[in-house]
PDB file of N, CA and C in Angstrom:
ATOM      1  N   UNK A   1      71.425 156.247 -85.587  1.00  0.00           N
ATOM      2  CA  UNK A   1      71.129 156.475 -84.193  1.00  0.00           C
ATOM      3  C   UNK A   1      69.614 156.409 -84.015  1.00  0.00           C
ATOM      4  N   UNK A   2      69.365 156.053 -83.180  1.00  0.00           N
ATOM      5  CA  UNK A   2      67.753 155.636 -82.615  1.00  0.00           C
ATOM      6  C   UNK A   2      67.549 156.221 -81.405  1.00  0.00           C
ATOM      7  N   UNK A   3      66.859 157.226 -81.316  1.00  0.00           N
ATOM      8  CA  UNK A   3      66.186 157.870 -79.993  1.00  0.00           C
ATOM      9  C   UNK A   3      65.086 156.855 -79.255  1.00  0.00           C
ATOM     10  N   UNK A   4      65.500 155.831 -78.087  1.00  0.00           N
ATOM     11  CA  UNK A   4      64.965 155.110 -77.097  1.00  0.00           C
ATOM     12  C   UNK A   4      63.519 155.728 -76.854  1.00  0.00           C
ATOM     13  N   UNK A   5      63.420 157.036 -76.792  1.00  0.00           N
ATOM     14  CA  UNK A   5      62.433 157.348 -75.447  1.00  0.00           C
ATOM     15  C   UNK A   5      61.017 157.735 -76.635  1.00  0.00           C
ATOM     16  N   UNK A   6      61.830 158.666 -77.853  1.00  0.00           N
ATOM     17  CA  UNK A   6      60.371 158.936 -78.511  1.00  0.00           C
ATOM     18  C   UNK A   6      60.471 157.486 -79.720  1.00  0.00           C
ATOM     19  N   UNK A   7      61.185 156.760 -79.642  1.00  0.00           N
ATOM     20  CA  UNK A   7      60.632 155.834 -80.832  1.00  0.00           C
ATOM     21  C   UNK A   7      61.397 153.947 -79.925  1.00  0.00           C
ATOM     22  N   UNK A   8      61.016 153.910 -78.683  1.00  0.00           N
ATOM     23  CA  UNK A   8      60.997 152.793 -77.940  1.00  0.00           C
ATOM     24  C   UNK A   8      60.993 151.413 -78.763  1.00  0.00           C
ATOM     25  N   UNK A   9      62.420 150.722 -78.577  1.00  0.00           N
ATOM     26  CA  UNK A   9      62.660 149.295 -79.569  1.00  0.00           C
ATOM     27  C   UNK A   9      60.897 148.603 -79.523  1.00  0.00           C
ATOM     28  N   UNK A  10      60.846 147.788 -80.200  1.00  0.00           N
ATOM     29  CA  UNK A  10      59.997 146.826 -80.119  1.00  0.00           C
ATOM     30  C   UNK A  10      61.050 145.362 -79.280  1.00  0.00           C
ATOM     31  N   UNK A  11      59.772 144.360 -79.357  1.00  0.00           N
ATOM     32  CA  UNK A  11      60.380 143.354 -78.366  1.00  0.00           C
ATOM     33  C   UNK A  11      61.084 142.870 -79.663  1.00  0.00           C
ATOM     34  N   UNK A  12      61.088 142.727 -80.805  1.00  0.00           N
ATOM     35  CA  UNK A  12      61.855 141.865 -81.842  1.00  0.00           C
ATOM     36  C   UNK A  12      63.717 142.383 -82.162  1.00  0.00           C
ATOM     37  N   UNK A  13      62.983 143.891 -81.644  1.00  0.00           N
ATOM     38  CA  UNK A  13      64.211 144.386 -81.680  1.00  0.00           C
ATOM     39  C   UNK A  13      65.152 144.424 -80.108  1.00  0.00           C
ATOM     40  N   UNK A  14      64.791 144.380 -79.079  1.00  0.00           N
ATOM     41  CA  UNK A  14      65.340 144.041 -77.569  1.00  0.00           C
ATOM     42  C   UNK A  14      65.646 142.622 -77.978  1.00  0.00           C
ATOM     43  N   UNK A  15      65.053 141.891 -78.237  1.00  0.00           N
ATOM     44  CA  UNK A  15      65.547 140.355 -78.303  1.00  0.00           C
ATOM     45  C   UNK A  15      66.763 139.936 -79.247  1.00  0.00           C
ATOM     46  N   UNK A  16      66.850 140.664 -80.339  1.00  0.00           N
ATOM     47  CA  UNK A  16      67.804 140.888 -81.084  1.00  0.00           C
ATOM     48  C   UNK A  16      69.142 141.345 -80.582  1.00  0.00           C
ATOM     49  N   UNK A  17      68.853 142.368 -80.149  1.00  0.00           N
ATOM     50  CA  UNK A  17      69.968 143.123 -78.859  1.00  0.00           C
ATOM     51  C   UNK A  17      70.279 141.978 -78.003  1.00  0.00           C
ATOM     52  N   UNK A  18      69.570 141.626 -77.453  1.00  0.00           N
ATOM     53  CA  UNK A  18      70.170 140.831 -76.277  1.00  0.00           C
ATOM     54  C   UNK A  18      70.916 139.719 -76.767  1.00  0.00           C
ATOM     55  N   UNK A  19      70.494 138.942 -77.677  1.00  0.00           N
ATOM     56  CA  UNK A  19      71.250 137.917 -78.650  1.00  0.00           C
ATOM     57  C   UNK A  19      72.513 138.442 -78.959  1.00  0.00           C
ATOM     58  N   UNK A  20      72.494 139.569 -79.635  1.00  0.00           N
ATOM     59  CA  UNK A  20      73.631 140.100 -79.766  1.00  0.00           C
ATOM     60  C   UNK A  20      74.428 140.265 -78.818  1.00  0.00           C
ATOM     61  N   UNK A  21      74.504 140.880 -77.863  1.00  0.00           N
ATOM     62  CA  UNK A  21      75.349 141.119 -76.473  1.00  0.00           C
ATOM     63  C   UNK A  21      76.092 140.460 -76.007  1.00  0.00           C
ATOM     64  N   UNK A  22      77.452 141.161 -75.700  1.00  0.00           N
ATOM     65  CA  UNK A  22      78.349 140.659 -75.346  1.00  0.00           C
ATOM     66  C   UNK A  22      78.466 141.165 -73.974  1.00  0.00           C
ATOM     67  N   UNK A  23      77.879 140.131 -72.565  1.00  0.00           N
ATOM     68  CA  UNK A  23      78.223 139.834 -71.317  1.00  0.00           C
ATOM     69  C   UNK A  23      76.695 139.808 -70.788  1.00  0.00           C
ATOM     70  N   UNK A  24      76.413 139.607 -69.426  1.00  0.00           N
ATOM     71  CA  UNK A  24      74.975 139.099 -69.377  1.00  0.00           C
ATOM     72  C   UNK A  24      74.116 139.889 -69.323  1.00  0.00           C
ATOM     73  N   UNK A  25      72.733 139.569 -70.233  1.00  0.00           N
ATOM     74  CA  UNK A  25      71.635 140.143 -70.593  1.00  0.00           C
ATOM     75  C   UNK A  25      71.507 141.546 -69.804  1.00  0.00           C
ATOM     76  N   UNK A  26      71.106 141.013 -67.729  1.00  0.00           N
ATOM     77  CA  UNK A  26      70.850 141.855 -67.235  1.00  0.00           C
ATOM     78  C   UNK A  26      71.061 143.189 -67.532  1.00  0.00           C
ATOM     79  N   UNK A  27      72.776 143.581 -67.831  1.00  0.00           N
ATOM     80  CA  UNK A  27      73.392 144.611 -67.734  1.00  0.00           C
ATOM     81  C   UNK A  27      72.913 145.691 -68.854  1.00  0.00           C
ATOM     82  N   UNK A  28      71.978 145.178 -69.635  1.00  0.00           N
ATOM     83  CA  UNK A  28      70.798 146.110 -70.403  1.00  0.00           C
ATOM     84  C   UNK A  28      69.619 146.877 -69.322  1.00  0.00           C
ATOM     85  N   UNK A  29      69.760 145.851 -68.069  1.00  0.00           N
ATOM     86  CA  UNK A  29      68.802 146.999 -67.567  1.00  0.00           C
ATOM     87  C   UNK A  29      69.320 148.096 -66.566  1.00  0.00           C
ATOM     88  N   UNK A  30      68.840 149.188 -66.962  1.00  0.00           N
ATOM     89  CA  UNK A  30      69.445 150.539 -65.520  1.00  0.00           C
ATOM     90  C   UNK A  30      69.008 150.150 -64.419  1.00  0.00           C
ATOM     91  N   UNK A  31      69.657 149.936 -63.334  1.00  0.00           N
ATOM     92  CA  UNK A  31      69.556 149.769 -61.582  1.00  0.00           C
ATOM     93  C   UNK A  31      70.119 151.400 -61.344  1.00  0.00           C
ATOM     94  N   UNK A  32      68.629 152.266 -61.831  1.00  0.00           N
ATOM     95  CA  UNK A  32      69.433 153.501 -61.168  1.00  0.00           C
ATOM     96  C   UNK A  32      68.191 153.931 -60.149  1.00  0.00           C
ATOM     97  N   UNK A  33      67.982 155.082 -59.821  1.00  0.00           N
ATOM     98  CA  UNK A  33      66.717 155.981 -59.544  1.00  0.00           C
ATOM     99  C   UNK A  33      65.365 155.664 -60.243  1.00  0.00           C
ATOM    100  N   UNK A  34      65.096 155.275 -61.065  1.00  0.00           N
ATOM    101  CA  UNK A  34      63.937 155.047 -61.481  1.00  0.00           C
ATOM    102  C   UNK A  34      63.768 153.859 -61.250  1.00  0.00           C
ATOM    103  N   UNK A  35      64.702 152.917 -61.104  1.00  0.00           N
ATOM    104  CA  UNK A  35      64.406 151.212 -61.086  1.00  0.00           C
ATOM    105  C   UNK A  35      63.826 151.433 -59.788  1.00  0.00           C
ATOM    106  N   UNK A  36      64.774 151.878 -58.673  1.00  0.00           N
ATOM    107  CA  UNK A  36      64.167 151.931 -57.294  1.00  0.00           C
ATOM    108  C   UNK A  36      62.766 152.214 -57.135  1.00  0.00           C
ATOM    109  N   UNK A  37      62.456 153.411 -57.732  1.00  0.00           N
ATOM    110  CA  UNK A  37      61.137 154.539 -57.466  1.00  0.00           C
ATOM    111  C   UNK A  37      60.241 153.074 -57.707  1.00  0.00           C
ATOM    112  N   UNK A  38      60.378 152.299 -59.136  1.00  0.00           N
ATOM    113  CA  UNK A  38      59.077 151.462 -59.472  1.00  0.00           C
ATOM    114  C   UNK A  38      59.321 150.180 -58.453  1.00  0.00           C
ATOM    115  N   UNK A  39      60.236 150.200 -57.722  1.00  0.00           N
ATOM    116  CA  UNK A  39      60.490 148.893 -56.904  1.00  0.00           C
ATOM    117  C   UNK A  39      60.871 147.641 -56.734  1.00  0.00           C
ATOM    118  N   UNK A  40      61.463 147.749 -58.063  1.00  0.00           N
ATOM    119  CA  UNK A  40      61.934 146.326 -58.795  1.00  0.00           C
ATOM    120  C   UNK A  40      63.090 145.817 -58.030  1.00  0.00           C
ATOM    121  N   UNK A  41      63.469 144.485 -58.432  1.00  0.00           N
ATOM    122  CA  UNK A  41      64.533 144.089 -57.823  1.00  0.00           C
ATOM    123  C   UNK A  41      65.112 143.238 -58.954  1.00  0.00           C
ATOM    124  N   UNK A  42      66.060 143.604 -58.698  1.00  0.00           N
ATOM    125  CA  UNK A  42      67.462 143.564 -59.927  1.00  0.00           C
ATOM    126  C   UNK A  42      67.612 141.793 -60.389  1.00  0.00           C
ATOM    127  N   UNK A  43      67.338 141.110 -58.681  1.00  0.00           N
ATOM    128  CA  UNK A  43      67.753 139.557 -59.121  1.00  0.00           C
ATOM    129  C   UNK A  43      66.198 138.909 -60.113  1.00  0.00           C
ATOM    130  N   UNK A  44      65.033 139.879 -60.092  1.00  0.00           N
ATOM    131  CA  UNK A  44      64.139 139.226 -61.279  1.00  0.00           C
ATOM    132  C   UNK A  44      64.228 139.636 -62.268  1.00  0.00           C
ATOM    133  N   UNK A  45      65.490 140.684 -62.671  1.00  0.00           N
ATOM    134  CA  UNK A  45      65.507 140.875 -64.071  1.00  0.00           C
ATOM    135  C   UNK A  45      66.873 140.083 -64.900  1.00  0.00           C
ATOM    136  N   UNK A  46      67.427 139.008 -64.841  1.00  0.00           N
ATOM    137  CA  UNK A  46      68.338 137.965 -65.470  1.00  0.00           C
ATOM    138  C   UNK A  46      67.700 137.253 -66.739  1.00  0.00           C
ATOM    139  N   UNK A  47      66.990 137.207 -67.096  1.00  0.00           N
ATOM    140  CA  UNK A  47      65.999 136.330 -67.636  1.00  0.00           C
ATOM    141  C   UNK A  47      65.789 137.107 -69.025  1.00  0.00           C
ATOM    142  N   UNK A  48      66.221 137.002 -69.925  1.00  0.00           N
ATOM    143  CA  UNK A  48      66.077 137.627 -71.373  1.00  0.00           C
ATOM    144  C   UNK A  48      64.467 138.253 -71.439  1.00  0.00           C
ATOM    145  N   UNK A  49      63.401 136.956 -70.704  1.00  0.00           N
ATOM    146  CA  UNK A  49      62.168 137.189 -71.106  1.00  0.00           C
ATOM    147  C   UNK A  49      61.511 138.278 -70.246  1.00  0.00           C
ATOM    148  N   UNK A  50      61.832 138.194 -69.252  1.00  0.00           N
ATOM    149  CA  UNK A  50      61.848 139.430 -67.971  1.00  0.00           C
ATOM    150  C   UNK A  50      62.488 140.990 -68.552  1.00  0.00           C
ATOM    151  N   UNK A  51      63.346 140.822 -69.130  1.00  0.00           N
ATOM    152  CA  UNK A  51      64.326 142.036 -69.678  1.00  0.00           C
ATOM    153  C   UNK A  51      63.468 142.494 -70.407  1.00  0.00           C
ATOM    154  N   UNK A  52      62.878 141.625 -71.502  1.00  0.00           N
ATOM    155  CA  UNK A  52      62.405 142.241 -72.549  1.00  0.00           C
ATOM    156  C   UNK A  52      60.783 143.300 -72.091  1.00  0.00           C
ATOM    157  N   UNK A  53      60.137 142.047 -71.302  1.00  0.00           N
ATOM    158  CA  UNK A  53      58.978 142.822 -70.748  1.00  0.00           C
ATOM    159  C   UNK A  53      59.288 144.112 -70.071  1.00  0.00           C
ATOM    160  N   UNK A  54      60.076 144.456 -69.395  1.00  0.00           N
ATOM    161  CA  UNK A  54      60.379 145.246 -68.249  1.00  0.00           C
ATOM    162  C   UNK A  54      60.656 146.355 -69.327  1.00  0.00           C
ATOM    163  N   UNK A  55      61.818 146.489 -70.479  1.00  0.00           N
ATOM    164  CA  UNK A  55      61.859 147.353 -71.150  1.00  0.00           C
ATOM    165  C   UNK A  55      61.092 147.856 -72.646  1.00  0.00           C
ATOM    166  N   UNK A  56      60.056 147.230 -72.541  1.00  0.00           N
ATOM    167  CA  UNK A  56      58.969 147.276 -73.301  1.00  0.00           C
ATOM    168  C   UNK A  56      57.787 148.057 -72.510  1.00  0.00           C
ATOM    169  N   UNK A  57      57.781 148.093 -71.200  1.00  0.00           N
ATOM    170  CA  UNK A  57      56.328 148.765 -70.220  1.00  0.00           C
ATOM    171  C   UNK A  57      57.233 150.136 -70.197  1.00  0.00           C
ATOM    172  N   UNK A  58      58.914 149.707 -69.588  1.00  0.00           N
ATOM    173  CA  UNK A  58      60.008 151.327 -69.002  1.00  0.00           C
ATOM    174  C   UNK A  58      60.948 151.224 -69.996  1.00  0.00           C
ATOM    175  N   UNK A  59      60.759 151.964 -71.403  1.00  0.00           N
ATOM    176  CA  UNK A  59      62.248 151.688 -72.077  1.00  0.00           C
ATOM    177  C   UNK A  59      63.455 152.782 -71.185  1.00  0.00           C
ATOM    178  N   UNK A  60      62.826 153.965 -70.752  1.00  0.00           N
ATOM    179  CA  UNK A  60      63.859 154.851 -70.011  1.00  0.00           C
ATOM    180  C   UNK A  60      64.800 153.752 -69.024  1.00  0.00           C
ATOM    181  N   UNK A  61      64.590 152.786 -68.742  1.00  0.00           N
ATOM    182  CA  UNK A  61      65.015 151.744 -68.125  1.00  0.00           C
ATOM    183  C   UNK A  61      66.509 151.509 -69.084  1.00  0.00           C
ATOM    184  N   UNK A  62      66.291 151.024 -70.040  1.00  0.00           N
ATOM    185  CA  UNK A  62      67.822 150.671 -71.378  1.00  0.00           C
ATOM    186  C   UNK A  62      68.810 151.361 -70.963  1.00  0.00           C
ATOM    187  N   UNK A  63      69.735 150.045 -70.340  1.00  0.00           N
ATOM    188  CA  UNK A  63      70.757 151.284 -70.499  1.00  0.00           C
ATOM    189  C   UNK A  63      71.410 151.464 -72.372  1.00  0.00           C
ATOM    190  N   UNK A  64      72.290 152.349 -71.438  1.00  0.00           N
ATOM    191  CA  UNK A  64      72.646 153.082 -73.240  1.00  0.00           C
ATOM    192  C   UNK A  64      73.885 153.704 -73.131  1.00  0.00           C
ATOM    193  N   UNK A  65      74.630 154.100 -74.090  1.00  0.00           N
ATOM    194  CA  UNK A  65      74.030 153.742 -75.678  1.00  0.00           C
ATOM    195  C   UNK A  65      74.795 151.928 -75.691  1.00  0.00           C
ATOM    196  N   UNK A  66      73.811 151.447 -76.812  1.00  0.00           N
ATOM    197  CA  UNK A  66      74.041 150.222 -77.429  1.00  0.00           C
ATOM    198  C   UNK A  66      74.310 150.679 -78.713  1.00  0.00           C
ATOM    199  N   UNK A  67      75.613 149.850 -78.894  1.00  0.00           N
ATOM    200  CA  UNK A  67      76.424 150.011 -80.156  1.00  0.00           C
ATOM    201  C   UNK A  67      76.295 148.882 -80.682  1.00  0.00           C
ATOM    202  N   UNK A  68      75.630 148.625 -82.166  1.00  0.00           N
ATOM    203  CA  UNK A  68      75.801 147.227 -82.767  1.00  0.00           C
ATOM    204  C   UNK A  68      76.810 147.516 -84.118  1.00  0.00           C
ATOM    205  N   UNK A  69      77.510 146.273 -84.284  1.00  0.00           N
ATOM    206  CA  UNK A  69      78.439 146.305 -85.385  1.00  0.00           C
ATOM    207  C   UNK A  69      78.264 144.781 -86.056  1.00  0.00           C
ATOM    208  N   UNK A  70      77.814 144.476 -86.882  1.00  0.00           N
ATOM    209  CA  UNK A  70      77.695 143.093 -87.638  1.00  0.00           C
ATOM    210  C   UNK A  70      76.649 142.678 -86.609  1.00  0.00           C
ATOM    211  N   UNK A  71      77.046 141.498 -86.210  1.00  0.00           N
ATOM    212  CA  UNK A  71      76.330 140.620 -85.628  1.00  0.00           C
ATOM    213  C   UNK A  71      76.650 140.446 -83.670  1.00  0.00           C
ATOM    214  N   UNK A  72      77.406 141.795 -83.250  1.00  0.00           N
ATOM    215  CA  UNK A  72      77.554 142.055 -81.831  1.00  0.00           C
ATOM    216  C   UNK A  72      77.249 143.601 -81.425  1.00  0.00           C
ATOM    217  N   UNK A  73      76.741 143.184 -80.528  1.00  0.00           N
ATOM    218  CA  UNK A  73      76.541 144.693 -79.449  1.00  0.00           C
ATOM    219  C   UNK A  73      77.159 144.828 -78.404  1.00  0.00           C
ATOM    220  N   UNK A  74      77.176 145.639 -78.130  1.00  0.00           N
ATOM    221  CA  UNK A  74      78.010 146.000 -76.793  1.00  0.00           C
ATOM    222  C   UNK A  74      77.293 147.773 -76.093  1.00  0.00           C
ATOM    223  N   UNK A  75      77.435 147.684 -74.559  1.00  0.00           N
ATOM    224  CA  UNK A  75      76.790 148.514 -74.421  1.00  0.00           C
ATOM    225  C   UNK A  75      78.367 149.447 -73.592  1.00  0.00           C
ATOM    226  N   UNK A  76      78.537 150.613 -74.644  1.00  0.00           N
ATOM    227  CA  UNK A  76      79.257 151.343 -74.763  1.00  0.00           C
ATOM    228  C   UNK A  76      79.638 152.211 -73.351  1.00  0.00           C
ATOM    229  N   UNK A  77      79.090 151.482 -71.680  1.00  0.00           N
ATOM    230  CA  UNK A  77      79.564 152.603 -71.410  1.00  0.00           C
ATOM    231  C   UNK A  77      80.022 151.940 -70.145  1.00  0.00           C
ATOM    232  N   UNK A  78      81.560 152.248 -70.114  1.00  0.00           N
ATOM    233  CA  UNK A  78      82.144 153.401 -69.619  1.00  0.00           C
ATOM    234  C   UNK A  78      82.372 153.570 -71.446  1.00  0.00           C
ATOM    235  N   UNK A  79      82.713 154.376 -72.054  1.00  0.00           N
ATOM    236  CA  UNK A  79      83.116 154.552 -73.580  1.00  0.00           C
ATOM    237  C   UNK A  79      84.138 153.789 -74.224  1.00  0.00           C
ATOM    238  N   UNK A  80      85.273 153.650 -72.762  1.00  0.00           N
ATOM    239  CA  UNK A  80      86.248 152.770 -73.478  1.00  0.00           C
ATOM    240  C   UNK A  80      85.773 151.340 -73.939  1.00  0.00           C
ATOM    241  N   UNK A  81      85.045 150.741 -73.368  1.00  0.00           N
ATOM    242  CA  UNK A  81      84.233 149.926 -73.961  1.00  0.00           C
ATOM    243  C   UNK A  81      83.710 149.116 -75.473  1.00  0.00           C
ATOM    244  N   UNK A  82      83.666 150.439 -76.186  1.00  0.00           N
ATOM    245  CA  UNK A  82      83.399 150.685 -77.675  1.00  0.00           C
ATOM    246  C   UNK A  82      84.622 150.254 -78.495  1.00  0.00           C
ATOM    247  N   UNK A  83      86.108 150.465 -77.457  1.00  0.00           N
ATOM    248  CA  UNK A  83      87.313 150.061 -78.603  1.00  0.00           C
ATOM    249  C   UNK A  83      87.410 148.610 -78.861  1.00  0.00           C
ATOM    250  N   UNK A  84      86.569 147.691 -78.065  1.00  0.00           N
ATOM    251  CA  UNK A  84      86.878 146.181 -78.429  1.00  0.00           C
ATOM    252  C   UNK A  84      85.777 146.049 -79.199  1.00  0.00           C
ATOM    253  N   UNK A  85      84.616 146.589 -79.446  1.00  0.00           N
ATOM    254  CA  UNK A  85      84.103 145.696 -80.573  1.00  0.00           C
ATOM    255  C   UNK A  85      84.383 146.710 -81.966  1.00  0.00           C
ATOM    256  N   UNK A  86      85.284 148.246 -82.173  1.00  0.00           N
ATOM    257  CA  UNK A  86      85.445 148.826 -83.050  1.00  0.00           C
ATOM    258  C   UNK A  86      86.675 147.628 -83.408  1.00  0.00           C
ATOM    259  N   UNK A  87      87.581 147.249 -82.835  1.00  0.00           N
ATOM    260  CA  UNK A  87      89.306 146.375 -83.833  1.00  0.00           C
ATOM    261  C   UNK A  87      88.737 145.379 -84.481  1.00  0.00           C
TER     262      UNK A  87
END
């Protein structure tokens, strides 16, 4: 397990993630309360290279948790989520 906030991926490691991921990039980034506060808008973050910057300046941004298993990730939440890349 990797604590996001006190030890924040590097970009080698977000890019990795995102490679890995199963469905589109975006859905790594949070569109919650904080996205708003900084003012962003959701349709400039699609872009792997955009993702990565954005959660490299705000990692509190990631959503989470990201579950990797071999060579896929998946971002675990609603939880049920987690049973297709555990079979």
């Amino acid at each position: 397990m990797v604590e996001y906030l006190s030890t924040p991926p590097k970009r080698e490691a977000l890019e990795l993630i995102l490679a890995m991921l199963e469905g589109p990039a975006a859905d790594l980034v949070r569109k919650d309360k904080r996205f708003d506060e900084l003012g962003l808008h959701a349709g400039y973050y699609v872009e792997k290279e955009r993702i990565v910057a954005l959660l490299l300046e705000y990692p509190e941004l990631m959503q989470r948790p990201v579950i990797i298993k071999g060579e896929r990730a998946i971002i675990a939440r609603p939880p049920e989520k987690l049973t297709a890349l555990l079979d």
